[in-house]
PDB file of N, CA and C in Angstrom:
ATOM      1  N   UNK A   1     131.975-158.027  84.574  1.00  0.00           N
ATOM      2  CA  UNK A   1     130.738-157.305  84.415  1.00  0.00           C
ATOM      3  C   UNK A   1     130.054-157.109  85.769  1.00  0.00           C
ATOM      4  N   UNK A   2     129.551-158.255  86.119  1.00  0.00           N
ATOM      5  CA  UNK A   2     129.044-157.741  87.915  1.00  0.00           C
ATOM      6  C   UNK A   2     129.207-159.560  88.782  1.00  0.00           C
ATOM      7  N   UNK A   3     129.690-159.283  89.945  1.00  0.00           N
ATOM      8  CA  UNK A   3     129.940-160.489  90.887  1.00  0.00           C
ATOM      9  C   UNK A   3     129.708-160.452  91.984  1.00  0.00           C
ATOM     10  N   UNK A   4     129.481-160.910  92.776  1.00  0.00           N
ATOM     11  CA  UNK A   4     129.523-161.082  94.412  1.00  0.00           C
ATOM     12  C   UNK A   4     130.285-161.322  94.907  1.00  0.00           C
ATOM     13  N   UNK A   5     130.922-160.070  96.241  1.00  0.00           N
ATOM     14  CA  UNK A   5     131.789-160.320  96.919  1.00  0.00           C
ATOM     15  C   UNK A   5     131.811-160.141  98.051  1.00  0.00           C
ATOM     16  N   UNK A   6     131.088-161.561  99.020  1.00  0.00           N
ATOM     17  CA  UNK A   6     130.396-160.930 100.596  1.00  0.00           C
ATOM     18  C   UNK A   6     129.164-160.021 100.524  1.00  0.00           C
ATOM     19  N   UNK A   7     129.118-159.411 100.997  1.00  0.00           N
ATOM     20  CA  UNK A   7     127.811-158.430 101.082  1.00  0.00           C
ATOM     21  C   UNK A   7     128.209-157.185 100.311  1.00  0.00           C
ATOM     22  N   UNK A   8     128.657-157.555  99.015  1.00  0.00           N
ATOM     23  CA  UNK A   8     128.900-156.496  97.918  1.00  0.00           C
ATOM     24  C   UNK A   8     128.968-157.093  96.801  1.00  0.00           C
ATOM     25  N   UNK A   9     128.300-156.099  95.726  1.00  0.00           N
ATOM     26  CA  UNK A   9     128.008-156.528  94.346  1.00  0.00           C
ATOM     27  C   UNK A   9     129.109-155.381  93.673  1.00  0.00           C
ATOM     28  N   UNK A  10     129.991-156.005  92.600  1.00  0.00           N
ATOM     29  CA  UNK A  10     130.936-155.201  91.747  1.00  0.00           C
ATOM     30  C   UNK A  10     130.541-154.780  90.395  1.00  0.00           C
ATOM     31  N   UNK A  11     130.591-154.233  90.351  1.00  0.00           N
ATOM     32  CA  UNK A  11     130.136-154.033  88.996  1.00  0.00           C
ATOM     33  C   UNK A  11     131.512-153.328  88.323  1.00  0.00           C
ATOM     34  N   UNK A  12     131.260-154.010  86.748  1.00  0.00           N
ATOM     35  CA  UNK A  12     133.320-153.810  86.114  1.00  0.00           C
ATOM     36  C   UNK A  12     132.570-153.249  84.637  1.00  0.00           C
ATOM     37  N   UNK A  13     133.351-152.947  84.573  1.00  0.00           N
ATOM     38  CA  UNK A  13     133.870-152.168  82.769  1.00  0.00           C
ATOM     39  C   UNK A  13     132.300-151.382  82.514  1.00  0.00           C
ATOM     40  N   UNK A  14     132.054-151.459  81.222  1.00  0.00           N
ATOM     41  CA  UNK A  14     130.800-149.947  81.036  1.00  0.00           C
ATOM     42  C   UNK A  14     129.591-150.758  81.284  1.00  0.00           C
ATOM     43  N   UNK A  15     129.184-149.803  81.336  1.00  0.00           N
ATOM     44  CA  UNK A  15     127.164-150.226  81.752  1.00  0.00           C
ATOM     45  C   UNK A  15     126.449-149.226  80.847  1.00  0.00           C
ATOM     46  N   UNK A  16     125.987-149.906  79.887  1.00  0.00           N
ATOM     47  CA  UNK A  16     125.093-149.083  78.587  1.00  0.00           C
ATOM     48  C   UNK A  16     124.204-149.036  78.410  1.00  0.00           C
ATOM     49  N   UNK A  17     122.943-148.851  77.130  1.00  0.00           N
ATOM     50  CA  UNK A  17     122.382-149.364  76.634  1.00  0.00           C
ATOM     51  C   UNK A  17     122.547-150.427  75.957  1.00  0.00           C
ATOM     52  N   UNK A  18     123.671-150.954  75.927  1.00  0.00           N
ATOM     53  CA  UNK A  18     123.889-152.360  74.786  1.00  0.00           C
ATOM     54  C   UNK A  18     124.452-153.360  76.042  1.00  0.00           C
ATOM     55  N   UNK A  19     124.808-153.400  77.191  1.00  0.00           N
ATOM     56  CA  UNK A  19     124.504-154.174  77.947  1.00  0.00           C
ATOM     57  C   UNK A  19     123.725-154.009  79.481  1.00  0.00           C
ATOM     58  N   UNK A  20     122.978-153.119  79.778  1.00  0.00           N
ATOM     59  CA  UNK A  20     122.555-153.212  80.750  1.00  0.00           C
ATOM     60  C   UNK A  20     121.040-153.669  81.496  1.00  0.00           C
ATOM     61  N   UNK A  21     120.338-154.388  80.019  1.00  0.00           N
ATOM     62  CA  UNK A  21     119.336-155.516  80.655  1.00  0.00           C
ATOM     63  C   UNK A  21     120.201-156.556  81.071  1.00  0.00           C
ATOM     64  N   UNK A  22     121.524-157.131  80.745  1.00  0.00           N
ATOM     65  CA  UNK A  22     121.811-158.275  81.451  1.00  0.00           C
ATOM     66  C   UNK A  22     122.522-158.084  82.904  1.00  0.00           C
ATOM     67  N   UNK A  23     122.766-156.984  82.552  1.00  0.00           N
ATOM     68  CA  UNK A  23     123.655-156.750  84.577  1.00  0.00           C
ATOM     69  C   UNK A  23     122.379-156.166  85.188  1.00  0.00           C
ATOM     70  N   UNK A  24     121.058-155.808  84.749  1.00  0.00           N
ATOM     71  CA  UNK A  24     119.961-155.408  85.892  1.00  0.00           C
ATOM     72  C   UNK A  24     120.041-156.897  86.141  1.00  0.00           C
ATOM     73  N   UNK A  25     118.970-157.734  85.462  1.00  0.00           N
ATOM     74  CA  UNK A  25     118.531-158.782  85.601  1.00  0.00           C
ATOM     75  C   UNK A  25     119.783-159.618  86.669  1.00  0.00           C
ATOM     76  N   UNK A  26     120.850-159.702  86.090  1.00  0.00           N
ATOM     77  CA  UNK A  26     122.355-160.956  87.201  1.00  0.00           C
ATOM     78  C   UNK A  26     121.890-159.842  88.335  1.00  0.00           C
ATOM     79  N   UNK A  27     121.880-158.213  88.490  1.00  0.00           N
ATOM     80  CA  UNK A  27     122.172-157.531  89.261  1.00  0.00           C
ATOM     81  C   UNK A  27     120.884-158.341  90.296  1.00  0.00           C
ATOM     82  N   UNK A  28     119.838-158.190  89.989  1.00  0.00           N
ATOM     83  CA  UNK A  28     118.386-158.216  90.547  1.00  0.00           C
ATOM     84  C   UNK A  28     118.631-159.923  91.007  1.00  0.00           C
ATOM     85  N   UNK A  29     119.033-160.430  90.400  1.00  0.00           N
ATOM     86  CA  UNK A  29     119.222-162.342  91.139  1.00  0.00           C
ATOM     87  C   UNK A  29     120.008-161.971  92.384  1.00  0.00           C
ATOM     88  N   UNK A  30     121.033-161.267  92.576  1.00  0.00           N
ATOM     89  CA  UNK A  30     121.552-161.512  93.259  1.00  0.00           C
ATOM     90  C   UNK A  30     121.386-160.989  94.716  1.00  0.00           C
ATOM     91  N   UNK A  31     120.170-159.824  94.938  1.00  0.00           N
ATOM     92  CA  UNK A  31     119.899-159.097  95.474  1.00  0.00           C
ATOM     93  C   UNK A  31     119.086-159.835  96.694  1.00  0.00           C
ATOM     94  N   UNK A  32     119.773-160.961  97.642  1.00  0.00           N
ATOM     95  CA  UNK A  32     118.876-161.799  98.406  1.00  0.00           C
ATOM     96  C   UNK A  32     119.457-161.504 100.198  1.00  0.00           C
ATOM     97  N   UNK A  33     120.417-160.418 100.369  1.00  0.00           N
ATOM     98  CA  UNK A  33     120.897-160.393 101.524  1.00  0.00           C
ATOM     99  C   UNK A  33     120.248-158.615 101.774  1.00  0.00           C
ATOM    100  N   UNK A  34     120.111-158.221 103.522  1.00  0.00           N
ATOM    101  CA  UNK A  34     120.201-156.683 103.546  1.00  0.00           C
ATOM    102  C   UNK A  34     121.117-155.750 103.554  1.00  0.00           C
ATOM    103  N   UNK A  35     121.345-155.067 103.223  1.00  0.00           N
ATOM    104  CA  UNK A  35     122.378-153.597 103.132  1.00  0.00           C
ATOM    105  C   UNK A  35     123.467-154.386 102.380  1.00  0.00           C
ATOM    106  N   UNK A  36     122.934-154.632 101.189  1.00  0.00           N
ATOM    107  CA  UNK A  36     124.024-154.917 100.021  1.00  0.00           C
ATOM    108  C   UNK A  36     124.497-153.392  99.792  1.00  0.00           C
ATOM    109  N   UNK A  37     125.757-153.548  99.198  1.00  0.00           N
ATOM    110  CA  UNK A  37     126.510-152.770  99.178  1.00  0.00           C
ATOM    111  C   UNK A  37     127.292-152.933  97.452  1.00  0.00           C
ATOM    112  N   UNK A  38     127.065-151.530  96.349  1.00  0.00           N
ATOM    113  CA  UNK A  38     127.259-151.809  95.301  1.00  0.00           C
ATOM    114  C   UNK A  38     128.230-151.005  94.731  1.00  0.00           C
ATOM    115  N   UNK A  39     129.646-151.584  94.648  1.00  0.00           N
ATOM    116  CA  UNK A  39     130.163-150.877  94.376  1.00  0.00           C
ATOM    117  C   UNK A  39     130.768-150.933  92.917  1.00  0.00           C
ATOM    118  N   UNK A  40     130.759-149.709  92.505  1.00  0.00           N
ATOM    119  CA  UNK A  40     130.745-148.739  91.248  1.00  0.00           C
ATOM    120  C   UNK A  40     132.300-148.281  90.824  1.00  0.00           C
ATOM    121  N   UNK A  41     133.026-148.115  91.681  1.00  0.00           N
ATOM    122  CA  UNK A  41     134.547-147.757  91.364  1.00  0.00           C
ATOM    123  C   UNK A  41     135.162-148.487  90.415  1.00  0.00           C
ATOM    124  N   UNK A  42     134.602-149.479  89.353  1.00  0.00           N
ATOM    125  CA  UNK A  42     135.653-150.058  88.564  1.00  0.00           C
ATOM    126  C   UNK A  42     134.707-150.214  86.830  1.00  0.00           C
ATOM    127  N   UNK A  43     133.509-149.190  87.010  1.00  0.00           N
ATOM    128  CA  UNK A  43     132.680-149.106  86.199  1.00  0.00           C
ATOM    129  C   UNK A  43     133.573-148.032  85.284  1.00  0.00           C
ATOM    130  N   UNK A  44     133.738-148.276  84.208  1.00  0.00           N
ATOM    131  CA  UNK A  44     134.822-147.897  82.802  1.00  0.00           C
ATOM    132  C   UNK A  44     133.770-146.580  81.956  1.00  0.00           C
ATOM    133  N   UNK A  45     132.538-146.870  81.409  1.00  0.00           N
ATOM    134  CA  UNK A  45     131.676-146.034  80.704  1.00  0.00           C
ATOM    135  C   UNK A  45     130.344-146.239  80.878  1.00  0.00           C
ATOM    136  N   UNK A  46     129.541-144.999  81.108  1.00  0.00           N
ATOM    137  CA  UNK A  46     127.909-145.146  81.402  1.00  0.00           C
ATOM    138  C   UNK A  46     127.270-144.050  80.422  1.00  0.00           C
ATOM    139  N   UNK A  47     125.919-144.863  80.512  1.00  0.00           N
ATOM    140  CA  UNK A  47     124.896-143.545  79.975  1.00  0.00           C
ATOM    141  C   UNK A  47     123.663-143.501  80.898  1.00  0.00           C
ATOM    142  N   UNK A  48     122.940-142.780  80.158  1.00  0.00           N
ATOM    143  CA  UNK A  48     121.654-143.064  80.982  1.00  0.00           C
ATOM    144  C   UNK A  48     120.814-144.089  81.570  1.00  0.00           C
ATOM    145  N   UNK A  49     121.123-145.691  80.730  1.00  0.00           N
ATOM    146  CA  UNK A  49     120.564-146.925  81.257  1.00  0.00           C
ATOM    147  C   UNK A  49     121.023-146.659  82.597  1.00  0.00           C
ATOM    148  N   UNK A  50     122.305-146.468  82.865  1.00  0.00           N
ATOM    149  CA  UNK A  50     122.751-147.175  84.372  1.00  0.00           C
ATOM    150  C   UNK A  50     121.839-146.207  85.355  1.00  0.00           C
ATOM    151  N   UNK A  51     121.195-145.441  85.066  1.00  0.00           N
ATOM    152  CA  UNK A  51     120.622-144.816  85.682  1.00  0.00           C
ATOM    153  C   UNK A  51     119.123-145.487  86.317  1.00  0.00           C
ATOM    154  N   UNK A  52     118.680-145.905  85.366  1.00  0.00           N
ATOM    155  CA  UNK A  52     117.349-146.962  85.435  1.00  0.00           C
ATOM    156  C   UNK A  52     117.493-148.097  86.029  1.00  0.00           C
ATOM    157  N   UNK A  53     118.686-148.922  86.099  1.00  0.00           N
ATOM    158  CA  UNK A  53     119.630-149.566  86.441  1.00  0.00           C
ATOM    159  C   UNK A  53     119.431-149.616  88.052  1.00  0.00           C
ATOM    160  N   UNK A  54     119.926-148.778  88.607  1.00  0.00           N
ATOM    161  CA  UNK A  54     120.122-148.738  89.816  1.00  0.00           C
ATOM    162  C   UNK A  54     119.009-148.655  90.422  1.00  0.00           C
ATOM    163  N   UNK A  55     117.964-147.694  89.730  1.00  0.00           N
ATOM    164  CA  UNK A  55     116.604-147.419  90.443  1.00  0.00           C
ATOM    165  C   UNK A  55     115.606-148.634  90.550  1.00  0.00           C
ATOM    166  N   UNK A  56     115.679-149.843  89.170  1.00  0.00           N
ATOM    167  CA  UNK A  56     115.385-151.033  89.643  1.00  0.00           C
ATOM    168  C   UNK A  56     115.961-152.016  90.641  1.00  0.00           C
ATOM    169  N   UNK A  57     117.581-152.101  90.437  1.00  0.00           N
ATOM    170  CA  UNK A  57     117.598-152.540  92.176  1.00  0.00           C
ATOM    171  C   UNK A  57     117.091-152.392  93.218  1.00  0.00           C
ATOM    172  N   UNK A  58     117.094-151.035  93.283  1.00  0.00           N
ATOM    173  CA  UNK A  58     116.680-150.143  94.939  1.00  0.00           C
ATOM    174  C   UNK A  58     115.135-150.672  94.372  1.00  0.00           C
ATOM    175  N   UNK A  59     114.148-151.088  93.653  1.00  0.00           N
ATOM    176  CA  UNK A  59     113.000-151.244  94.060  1.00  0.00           C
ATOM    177  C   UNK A  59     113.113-152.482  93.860  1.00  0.00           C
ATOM    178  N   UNK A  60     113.912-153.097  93.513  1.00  0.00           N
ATOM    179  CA  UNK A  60     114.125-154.972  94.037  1.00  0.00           C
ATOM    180  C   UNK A  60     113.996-155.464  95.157  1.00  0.00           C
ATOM    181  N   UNK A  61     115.158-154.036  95.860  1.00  0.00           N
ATOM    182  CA  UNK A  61     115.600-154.687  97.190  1.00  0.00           C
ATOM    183  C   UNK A  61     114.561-154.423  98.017  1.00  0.00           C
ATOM    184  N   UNK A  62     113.748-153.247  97.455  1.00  0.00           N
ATOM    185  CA  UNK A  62     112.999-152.380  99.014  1.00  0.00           C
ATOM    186  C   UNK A  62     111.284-153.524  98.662  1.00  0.00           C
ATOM    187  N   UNK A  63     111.212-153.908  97.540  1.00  0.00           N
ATOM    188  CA  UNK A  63     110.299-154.786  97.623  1.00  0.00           C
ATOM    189  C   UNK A  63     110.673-155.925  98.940  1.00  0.00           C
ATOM    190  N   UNK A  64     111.381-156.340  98.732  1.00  0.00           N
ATOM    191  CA  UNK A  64     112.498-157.738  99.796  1.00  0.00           C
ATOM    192  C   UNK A  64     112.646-157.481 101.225  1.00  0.00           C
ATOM    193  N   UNK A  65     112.251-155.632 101.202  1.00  0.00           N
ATOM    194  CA  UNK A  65     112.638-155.112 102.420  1.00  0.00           C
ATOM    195  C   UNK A  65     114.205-154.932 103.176  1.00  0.00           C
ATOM    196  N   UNK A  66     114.770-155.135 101.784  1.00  0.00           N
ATOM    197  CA  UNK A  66     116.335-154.828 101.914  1.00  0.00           C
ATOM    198  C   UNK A  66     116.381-153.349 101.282  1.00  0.00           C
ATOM    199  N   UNK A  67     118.099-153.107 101.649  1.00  0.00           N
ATOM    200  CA  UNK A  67     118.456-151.670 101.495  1.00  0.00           C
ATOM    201  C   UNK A  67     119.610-152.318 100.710  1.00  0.00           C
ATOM    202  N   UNK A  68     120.199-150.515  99.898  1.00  0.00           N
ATOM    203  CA  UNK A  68     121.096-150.866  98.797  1.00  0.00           C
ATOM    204  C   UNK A  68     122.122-149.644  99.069  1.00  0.00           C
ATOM    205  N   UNK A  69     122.897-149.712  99.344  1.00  0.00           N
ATOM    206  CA  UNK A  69     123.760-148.553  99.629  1.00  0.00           C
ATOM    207  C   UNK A  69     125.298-148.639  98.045  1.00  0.00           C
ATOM    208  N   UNK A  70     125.021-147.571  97.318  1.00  0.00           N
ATOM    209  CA  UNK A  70     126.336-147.496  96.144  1.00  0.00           C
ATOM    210  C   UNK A  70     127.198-146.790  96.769  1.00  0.00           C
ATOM    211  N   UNK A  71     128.528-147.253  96.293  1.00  0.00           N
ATOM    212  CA  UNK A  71     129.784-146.698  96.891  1.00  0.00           C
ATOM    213  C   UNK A  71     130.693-146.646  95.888  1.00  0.00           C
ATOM    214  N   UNK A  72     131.822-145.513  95.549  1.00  0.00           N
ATOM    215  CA  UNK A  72     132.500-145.202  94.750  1.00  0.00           C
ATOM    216  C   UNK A  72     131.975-145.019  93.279  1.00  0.00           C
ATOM    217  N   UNK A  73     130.684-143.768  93.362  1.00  0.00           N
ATOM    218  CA  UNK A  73     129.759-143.714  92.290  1.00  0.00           C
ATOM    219  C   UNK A  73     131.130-142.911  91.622  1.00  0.00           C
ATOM    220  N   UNK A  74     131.192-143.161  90.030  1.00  0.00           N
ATOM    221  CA  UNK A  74     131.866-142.414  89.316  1.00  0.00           C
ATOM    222  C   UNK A  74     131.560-140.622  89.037  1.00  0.00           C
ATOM    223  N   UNK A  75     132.249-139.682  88.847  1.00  0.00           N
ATOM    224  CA  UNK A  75     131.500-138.620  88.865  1.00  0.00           C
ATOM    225  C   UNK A  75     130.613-138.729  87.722  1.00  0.00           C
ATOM    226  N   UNK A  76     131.019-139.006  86.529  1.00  0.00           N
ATOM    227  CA  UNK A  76     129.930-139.039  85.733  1.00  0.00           C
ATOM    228  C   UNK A  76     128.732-139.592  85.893  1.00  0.00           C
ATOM    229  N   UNK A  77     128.552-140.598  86.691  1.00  0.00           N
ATOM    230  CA  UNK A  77     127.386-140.973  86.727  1.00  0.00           C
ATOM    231  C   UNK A  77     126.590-140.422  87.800  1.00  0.00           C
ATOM    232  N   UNK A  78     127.227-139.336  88.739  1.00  0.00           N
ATOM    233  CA  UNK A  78     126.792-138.506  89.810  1.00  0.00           C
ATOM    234  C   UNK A  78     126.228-137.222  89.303  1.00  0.00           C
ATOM    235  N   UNK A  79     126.334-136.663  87.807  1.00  0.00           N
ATOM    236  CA  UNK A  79     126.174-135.902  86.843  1.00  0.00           C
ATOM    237  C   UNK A  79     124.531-136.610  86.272  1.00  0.00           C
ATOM    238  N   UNK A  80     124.768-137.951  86.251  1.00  0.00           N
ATOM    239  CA  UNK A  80     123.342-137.811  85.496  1.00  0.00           C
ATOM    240  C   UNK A  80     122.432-138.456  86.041  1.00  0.00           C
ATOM    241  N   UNK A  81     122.746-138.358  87.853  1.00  0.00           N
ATOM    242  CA  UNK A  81     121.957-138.964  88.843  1.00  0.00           C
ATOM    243  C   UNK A  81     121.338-137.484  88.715  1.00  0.00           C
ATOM    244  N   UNK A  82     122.154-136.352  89.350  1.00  0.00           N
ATOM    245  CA  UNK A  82     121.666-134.633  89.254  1.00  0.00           C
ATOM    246  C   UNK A  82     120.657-134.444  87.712  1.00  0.00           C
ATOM    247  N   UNK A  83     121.399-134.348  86.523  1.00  0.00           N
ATOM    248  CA  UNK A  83     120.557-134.486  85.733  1.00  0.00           C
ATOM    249  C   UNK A  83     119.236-134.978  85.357  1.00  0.00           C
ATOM    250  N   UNK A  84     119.088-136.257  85.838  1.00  0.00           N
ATOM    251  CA  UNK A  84     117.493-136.759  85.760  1.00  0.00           C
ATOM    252  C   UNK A  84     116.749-136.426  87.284  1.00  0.00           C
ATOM    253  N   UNK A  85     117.235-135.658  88.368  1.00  0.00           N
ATOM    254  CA  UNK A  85     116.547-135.324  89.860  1.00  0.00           C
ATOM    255  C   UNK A  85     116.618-136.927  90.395  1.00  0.00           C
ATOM    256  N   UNK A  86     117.174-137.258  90.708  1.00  0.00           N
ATOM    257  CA  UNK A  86     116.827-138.494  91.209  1.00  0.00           C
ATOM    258  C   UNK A  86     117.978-138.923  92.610  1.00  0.00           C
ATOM    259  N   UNK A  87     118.955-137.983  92.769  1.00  0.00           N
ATOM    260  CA  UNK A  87     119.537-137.815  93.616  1.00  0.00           C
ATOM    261  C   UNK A  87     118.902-138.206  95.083  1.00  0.00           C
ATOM    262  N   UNK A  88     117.804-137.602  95.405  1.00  0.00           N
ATOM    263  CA  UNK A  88     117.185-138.062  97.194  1.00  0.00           C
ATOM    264  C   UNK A  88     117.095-139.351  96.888  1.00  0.00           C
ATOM    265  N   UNK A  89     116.891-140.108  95.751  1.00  0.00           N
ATOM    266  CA  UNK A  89     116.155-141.771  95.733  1.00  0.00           C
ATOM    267  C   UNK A  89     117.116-142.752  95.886  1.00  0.00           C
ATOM    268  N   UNK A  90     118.837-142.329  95.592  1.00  0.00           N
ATOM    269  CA  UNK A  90     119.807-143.061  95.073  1.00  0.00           C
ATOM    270  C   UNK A  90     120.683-142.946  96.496  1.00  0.00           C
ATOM    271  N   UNK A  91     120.570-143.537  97.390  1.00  0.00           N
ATOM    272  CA  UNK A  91     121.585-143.349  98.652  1.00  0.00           C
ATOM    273  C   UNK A  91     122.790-144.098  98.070  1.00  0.00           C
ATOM    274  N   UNK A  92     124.078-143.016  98.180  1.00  0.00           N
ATOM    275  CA  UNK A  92     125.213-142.852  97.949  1.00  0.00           C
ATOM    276  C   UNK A  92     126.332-143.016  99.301  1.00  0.00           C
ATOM    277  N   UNK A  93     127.118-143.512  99.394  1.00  0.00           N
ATOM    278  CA  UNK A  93     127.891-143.682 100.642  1.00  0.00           C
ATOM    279  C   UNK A  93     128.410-142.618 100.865  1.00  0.00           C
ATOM    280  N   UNK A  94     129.282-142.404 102.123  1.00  0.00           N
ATOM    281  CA  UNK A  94     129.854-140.718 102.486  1.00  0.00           C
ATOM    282  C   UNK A  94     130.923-140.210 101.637  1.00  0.00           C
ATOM    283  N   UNK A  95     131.476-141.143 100.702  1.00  0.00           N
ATOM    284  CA  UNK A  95     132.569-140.824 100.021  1.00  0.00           C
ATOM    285  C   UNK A  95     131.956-139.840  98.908  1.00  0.00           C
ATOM    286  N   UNK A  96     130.554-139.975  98.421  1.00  0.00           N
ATOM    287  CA  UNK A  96     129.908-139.963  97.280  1.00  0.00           C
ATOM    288  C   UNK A  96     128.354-138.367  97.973  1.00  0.00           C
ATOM    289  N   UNK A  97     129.147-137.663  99.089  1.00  0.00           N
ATOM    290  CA  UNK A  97     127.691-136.425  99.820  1.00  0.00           C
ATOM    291  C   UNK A  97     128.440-135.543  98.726  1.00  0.00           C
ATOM    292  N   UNK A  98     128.890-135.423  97.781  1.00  0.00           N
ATOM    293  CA  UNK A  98     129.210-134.094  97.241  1.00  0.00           C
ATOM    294  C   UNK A  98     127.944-133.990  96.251  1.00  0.00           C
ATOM    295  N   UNK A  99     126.954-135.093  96.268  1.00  0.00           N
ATOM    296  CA  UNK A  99     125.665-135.122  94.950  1.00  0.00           C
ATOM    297  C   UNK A  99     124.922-134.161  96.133  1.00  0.00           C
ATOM    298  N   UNK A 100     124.350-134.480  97.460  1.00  0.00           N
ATOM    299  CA  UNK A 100     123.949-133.573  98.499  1.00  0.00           C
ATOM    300  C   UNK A 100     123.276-132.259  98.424  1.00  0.00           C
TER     301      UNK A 100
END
């Protein structure tokens, strides 16, 4: 579901509404170093939570005065970053400028 690995958080299989208060919350504990790095490439199925999701990290971290950089965003979930406008708020790594 989500782990620490060095200065990266994984996140595995789907991120829903039926589990994604518990991977914000593990997500948000774990959020104690800068330019964590979250990567998304092994995330299976999303909806709109993961969307809310991420935007509470990034105001976890930027409370902390840390930064959050996602990497290997799935396209679908690059679809409903565009969909809700929220694209400028969500810094995406260079693999991931085609949201841009």
């Amino acid at each position: 579901m989500l782990h620490r690995d060095g200065n990266k958080l994984v996140v595995q299989g789907p991120v829903t509404i039926d589990n994604v208060v518990e991977i914000t919350q593990r997500g948000a504990a774990l959020l104690d170093e800068n330019n964590l790095i979250v990567d998304l490439k092994n995330v299976t199925e999303v909806d709109s939570a993961i969307v809310s999701m991420l935007l509470e990290w990034l105001r976890n971290a930027r409370n902390k005065n840390h930064q959050l950089q996602f990497v290997h965003v799935p396209q679908n979930l690059i679809s409903l970053i565009q969909l809700y406008g929220v694209a400028e708020l969500i810094p995406l790594s260079v693999d991931n400028q085609q949201l841009n």
